[in-house]
Protein backbone atom coordinates (compact mmCIF):
# COMPACT_ATOMS: atom_id res chain seq x y z
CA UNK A 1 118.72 95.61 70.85
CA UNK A 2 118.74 98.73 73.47
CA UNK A 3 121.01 99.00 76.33
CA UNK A 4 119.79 100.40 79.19
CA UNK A 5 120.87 101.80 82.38
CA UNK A 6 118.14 102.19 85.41
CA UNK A 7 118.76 105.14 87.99
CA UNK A 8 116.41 103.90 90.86
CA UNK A 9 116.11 100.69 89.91
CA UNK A 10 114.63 99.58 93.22
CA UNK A 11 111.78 102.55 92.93
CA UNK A 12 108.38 101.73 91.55
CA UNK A 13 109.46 103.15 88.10
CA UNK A 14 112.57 101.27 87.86
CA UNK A 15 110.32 97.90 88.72
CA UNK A 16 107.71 98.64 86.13
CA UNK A 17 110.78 99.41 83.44
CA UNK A 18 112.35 95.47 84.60
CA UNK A 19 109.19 94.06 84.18
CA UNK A 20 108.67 95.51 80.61
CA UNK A 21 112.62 94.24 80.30
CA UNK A 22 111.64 91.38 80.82
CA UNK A 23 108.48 91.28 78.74
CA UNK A 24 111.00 92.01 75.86
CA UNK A 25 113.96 89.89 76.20
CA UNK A 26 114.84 90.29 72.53
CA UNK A 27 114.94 94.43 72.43
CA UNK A 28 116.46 95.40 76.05
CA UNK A 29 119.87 94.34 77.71
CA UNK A 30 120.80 95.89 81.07
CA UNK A 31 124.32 97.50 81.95
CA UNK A 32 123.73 98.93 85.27
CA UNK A 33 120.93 98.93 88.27
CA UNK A 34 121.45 101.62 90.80
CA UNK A 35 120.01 101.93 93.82
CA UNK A 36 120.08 104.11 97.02
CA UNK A 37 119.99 102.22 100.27
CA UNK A 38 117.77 99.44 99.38
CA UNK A 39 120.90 97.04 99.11
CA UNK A 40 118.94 93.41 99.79
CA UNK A 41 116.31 94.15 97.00
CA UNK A 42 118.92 95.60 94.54
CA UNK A 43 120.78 92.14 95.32
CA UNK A 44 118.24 89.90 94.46
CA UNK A 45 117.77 92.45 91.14
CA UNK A 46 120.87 91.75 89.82
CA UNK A 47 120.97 88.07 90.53
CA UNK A 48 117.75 87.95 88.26
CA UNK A 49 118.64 90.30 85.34
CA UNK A 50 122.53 90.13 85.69
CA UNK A 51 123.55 93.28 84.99
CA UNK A 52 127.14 94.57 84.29
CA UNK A 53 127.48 96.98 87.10
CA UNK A 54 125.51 97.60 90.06
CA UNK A 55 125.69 101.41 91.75
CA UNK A 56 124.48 102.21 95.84
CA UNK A 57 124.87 105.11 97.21
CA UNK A 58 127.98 104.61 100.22
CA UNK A 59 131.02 102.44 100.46
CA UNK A 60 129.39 100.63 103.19
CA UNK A 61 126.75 99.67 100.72
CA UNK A 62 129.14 98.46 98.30
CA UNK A 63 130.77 96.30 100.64
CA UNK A 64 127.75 94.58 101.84
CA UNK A 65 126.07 94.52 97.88
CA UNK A 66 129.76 92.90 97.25
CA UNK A 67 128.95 90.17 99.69
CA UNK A 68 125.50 89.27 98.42
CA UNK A 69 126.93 88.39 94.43
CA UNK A 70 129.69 86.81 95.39
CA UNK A 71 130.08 84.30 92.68
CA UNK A 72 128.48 86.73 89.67
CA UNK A 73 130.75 88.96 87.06
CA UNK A 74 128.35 91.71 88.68
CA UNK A 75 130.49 94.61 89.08
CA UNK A 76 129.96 96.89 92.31
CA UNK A 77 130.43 100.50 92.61
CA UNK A 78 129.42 103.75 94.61
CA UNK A 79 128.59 107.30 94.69
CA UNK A 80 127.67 110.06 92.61
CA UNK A 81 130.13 109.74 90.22
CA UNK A 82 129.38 105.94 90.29
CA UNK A 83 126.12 107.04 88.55
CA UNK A 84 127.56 109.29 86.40
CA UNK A 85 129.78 106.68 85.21
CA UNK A 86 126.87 104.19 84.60
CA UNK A 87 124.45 106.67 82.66
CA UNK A 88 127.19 108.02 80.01
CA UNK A 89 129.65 104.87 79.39
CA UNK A 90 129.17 104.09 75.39
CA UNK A 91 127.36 100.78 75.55
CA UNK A 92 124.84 102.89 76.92
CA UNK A 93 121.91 103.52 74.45
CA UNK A 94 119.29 105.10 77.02
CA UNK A 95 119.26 106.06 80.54
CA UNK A 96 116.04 105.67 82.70
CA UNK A 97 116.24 108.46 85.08
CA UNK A 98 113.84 107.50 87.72
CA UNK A 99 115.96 108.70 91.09
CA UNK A 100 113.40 110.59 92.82
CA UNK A 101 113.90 114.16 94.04
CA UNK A 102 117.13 116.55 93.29
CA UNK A 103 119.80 113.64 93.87
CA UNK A 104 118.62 112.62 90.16
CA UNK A 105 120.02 116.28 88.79
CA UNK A 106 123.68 115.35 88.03
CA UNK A 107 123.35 112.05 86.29
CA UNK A 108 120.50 113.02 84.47
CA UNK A 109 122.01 116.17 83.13
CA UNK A 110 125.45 113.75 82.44
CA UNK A 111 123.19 111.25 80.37
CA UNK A 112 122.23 114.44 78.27
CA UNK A 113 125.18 115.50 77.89
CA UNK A 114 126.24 112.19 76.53
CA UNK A 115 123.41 112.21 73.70
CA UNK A 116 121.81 109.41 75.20
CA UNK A 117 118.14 108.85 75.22
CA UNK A 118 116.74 110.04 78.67
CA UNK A 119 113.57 108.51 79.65
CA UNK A 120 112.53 111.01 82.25
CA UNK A 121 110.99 110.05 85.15
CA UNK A 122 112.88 112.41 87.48
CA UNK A 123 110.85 115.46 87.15
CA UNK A 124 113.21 117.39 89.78
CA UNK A 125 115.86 117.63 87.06
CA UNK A 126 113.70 120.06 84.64
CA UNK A 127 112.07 122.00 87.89
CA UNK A 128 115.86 122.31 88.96
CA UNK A 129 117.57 122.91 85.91
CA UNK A 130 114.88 123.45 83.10
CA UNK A 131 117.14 125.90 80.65
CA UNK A 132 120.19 123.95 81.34
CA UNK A 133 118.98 120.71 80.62
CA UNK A 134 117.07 121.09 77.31
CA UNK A 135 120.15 123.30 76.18
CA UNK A 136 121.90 120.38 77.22
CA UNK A 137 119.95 117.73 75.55
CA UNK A 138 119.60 119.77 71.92
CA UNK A 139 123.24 120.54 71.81
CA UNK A 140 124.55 117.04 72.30
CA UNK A 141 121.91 115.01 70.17
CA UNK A 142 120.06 113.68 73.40
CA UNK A 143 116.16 113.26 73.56
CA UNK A 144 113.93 113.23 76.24
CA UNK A 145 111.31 110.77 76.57
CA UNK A 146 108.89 112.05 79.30
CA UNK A 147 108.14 109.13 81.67
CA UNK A 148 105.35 110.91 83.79
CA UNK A 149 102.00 109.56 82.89
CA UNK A 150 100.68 113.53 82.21
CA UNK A 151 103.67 114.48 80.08
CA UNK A 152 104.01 111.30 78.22
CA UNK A 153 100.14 111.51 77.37
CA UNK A 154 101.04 115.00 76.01
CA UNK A 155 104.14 113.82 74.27
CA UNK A 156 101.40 111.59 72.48
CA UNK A 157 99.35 113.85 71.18
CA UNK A 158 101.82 116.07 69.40
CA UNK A 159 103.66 115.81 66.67
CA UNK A 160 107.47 115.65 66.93
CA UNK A 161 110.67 116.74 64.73
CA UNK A 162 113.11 114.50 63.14
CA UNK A 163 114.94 114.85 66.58
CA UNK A 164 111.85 113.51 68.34
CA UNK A 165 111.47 116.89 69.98
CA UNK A 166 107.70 117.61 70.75
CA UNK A 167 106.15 120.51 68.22
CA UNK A 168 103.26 123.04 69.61
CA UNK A 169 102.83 125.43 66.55
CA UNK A 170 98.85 125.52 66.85
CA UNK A 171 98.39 124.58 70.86
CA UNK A 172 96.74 126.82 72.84
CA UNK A 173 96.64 125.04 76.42
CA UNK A 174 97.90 122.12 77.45
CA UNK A 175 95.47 120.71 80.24
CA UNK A 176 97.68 118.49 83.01
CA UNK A 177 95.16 116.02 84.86
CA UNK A 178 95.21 115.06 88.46
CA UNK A 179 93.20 112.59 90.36
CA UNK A 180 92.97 114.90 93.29
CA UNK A 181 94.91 112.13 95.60
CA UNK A 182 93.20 111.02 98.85
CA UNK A 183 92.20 113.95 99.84
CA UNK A 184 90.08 115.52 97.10
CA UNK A 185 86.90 115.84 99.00
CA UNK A 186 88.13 115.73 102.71
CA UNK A 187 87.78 119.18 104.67
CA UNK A 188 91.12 121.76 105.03
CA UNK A 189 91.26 120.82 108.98
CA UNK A 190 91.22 116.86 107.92
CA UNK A 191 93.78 117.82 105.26
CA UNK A 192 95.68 119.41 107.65
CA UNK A 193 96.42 116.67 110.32
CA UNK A 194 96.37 113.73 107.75
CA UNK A 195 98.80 111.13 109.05
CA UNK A 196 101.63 109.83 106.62
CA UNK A 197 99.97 106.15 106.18
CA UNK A 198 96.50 108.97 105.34
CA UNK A 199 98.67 110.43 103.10
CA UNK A 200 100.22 107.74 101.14
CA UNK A 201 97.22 106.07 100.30
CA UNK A 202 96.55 107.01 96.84
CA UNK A 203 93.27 106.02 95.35
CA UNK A 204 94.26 105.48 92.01
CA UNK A 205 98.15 104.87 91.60
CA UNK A 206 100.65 102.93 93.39
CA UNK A 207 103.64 104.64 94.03
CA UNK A 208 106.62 105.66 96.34
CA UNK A 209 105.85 107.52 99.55
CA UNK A 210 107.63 110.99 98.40
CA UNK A 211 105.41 111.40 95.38
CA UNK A 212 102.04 109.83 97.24
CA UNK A 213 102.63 113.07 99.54
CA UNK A 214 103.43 114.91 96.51
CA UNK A 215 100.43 113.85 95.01
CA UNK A 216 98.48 114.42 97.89
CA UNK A 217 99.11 117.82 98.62
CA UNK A 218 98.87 118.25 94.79
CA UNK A 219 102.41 119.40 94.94
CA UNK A 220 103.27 117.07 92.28
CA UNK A 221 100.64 118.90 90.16
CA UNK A 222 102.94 121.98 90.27
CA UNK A 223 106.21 120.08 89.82
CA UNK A 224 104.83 118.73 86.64
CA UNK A 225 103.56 122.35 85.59
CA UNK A 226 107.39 123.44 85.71
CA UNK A 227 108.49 120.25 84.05
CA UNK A 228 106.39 121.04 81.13
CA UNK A 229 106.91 124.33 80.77
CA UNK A 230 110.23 123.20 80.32
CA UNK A 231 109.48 120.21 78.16
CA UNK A 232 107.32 121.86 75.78
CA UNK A 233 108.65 125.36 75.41
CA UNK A 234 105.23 127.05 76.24
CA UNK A 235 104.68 129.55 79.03
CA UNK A 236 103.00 129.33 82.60
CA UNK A 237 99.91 130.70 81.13
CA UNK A 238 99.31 128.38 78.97
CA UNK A 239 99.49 125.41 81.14
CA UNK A 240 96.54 124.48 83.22
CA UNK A 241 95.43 121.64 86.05
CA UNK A 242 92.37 119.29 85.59
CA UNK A 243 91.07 117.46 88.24
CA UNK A 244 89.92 114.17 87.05
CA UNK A 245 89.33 111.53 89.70
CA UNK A 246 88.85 108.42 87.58
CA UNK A 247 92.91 108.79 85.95
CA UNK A 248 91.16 107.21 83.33
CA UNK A 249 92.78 110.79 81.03
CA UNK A 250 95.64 111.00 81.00
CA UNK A 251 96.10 114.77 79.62
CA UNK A 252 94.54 116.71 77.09
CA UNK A 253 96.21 119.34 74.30
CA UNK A 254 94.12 122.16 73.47
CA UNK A 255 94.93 123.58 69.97
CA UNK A 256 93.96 126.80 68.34
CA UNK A 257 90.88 125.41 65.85
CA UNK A 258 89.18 124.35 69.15
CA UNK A 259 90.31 121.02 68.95
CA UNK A 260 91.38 118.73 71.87
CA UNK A 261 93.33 116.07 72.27
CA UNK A 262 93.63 113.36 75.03
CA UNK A 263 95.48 110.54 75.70
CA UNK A 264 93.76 107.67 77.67
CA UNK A 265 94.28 104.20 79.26
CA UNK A 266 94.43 102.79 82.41
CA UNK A 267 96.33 103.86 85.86
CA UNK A 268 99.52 102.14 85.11
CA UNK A 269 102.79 103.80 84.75
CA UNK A 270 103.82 100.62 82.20
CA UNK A 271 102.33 102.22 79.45
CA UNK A 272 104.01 105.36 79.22
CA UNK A 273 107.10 103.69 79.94
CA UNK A 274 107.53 101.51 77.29
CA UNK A 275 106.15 104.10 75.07
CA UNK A 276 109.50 105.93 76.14
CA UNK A 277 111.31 102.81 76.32
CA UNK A 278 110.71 101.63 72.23
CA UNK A 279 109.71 105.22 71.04
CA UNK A 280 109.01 105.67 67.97
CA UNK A 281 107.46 102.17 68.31
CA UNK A 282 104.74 100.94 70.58
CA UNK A 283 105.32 97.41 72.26
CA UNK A 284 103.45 95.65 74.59
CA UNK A 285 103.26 96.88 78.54
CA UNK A 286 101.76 94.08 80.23
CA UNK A 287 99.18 97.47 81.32
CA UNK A 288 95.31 96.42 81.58
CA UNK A 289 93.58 97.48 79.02
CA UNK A 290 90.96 100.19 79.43
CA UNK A 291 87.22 99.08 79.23
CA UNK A 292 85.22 102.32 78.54
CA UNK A 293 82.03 101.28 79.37
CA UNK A 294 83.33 99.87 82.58
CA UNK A 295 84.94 102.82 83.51
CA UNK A 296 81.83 104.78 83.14
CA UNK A 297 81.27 108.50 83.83
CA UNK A 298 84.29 110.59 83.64
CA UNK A 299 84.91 113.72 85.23
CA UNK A 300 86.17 117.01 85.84
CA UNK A 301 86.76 119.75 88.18
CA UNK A 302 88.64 122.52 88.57
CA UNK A 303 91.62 122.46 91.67
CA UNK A 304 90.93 123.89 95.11
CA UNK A 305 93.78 126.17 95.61
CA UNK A 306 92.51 127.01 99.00
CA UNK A 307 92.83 123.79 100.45
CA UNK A 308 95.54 122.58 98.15
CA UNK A 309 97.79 125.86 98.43
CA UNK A 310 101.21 123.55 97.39
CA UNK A 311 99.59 124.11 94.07
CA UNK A 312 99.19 127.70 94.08
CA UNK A 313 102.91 128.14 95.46
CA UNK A 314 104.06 126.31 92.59
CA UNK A 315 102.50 128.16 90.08
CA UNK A 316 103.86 131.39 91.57
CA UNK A 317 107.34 129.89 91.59
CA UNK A 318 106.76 129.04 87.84
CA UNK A 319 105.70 132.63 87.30
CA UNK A 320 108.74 133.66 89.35
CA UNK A 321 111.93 131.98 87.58
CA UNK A 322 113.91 129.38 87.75
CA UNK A 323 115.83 130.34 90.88
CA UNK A 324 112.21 130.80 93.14
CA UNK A 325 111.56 126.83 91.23
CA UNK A 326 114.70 125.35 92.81
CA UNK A 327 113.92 126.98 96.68
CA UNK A 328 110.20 125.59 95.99
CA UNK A 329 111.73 121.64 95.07
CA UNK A 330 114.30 122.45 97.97
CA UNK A 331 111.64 122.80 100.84
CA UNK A 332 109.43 120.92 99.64
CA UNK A 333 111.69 117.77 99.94
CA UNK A 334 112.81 118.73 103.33
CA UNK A 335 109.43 118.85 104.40
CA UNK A 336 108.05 116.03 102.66
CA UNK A 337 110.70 113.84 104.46
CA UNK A 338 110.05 115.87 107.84
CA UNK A 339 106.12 114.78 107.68
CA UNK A 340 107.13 110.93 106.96
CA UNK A 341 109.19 110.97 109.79
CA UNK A 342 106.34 112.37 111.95
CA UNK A 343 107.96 115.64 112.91
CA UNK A 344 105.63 118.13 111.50
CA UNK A 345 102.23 118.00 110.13
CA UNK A 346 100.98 117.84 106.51
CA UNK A 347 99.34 121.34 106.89
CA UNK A 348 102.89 122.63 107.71
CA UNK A 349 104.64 121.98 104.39
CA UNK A 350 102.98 124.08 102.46
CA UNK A 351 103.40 126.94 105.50
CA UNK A 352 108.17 125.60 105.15
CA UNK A 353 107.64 126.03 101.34
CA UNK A 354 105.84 129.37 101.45
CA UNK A 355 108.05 130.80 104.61
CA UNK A 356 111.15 129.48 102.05
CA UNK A 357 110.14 130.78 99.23
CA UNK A 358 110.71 134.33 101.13
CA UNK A 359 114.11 134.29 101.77
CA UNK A 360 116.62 136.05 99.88
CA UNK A 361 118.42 134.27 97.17
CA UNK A 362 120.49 134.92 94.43
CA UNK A 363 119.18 136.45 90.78
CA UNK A 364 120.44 133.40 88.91
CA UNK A 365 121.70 130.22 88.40
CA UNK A 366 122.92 129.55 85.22
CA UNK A 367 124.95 126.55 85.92
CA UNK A 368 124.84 123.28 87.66
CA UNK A 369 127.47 124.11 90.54
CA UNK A 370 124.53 127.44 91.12
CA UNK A 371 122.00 125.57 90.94
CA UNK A 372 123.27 123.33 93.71
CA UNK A 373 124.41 125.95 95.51
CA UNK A 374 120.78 127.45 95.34
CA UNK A 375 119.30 124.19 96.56
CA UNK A 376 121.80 123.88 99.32
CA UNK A 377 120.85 127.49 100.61
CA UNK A 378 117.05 126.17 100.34
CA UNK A 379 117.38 123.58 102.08
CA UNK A 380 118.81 125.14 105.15
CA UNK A 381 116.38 127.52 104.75
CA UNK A 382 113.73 125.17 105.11
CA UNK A 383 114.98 123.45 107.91
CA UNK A 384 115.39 126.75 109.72
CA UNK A 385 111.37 127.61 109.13
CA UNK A 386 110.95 124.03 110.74
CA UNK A 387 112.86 124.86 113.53
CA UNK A 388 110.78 128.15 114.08
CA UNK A 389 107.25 126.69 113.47
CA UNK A 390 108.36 124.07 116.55
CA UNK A 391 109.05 127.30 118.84
């Protein structure tokens, strides 16, 4: 039996990782369910898995989550170090750290720090903090579990240590795949003045609006470049993008001999999450499973960097260090959450990331109070580019 806490329990991740809970009754108990704002739904959560604790973000929150399980032994609490609390306490086996964006950093980097297993779905926390949180993680006898679809197929395909640390003696690329998103074919000027509800409308995958943007501008291609540069100790030119509109592959390993490894199944983020979830075991997902000759042709094509230029920023931010990786997550959250709320375009986040990726900074951040610091300093930046693109 596994104990597990859920960061972002309300998120699409953190539903997919209840559902395989409760596939599994006999292997999984919950301790806590944390959620953000999303109070009502986290509610009705914890009156169906009964959880020890519960975790939203303000005190307001807490008082109004309070009210809706009256009557349960449901205990409420709030804030960051509410999380903190949540992912390190002992009864604590594994942490599913599925908080989306750089609010995920301090928990997940606490969970580490507390040897647990981290299933990682917050990719943020290795573009943020890449050194510091595999140092982290091998010093205090954590693991982690990639969660994302791309890294968890490439997790597959290695072989690990006793440690269940991913080995690449012998790999010579490591090819990430990308559907493309909803725009894969559409013209730069259509790409340009997408709408959010345009822009949210993955074919392929159902997930939340921040990574549907993400995906769309392919921006979440270059996040998960950094994140496995990180997670598999190999440099940025050894990492590649795949286009591959069917997300029928998963991800592919190169190795030295010529050989190639992939890892395939259908679009459904169960699979690598209860791979993480029982590793070194497989269980059951509940995922469909993949019909080959259904699926049909399968293919690939290189990115368009010219009308997907998040991309290219992100590889030059990999190339660039860790510091020029933290301004690039920075802005690209602010203007992520700028184009859902309708106040710039989607052709002007790539312009806030680039413009914000030109201001000074400093040389390094080598712990987690300058690596905040960094992403505070990014994010004003980027809201002061926003401010001069509307003049």
């Amino acid at each position: 039996m596994k104990t597990l806490t859920i960061l972002g329990a309300t998120g699409s991740i953190g539903l997919s990782t209840l559902d395989i809970v409760e596939r599994h009754v006999d292997r999984f108990r919950l301790h806590a369910l944390t959620a953000h704002s999303r109070v009502d739904e986290l509610a009705a959560l914890c009156l169906r898995f009964r959880p020890a604790v519960a975790v939203v973000a303000t005190h307001e929150a807490a008082e109004r989550l309070k009210t809706l399980l009256s009557g349960t032994t449901v205990r409420v609490m709030h804030g960051e170090q509410a999380l903190i609390e949540v992912a390190t306490t002992p009864e604590v086996d594994a942490v599913m750290a599925a908080i989306v964006g750089g609010a995920g950093l301090a928990p997940t980097l606490a969970a580490a720090k507390a040897g647990k297993d981290v299933l990682l779905a917050n990719k943020e926390s290795l573009v943020m903090a890449g050194a510091l949180l595999i140092d982290t993680a091998k010093r205090h006898g954590a693991r982690l579990l990639p969660v994302d679809s791309e890294h968890n197929a490439i997790f597959q395909c290695l072989p690990h240590d006793e440690r269940g640390w991913a080995l690449t003696h012998g790999v010579s690329r490591l090819l990430l795949t990308a559907s493309g998103g909803p725009f894969r074919t559409a013209s730069a000027e259509t790409i340009a003045h997408a709408s959010p509800a345009q822009a949210i409308a993955h074919p392929n995958w159902l997930m939340g609006p921040k990574i549907s943007v993400d995906s769309a501008s392919m921006m979440n291609k270059g996040l998960e470049l950094i994140e496995a540069r990180w997670l598999f100790d190999l440099p940025a030119e050894r990492l590649d993008v795949l286009v591959h509109p069917q997300s029928v592959v998963h991800s592919l390993v190169e190795f030295d001999d010529g050989s190639v490894l992939a890892q395939l199944g259908s679009p459904d983020m169960r699979t690598p999450i209860a791979y993480a979830m029982a590793y070194p075991e497989r269980i059951a997902s509940g995922s469909p499973r993949l019909d080959l000759a259904r699926a049909g042709a399968l293919t690939f094509e290189p990115p368009d960097l010219a009308r997907f230029p998040c991309l290219r920023l992100a590889q030059h931010a990999l190339a660039s260090g860790s510091v020029a990786c933290i301004a690039l997550n920075a802005a690209n959250e602010v203007a992520v959450a700028e184009f859902l709320s309708g106040r710039i375009s989607f052709g002007r986040i790539a312009a806030v990331i680039e413009d914000t990726l030109a201001r000074p900074y400093p040389s390094s951040c080598d712990s987690l109070e300058a690596i905040v610091a960094i992403d505070r300093l990014s994010r004003e930046h980027a809201r002061d580019a926003i401010c001069a693109f509307a003049v």
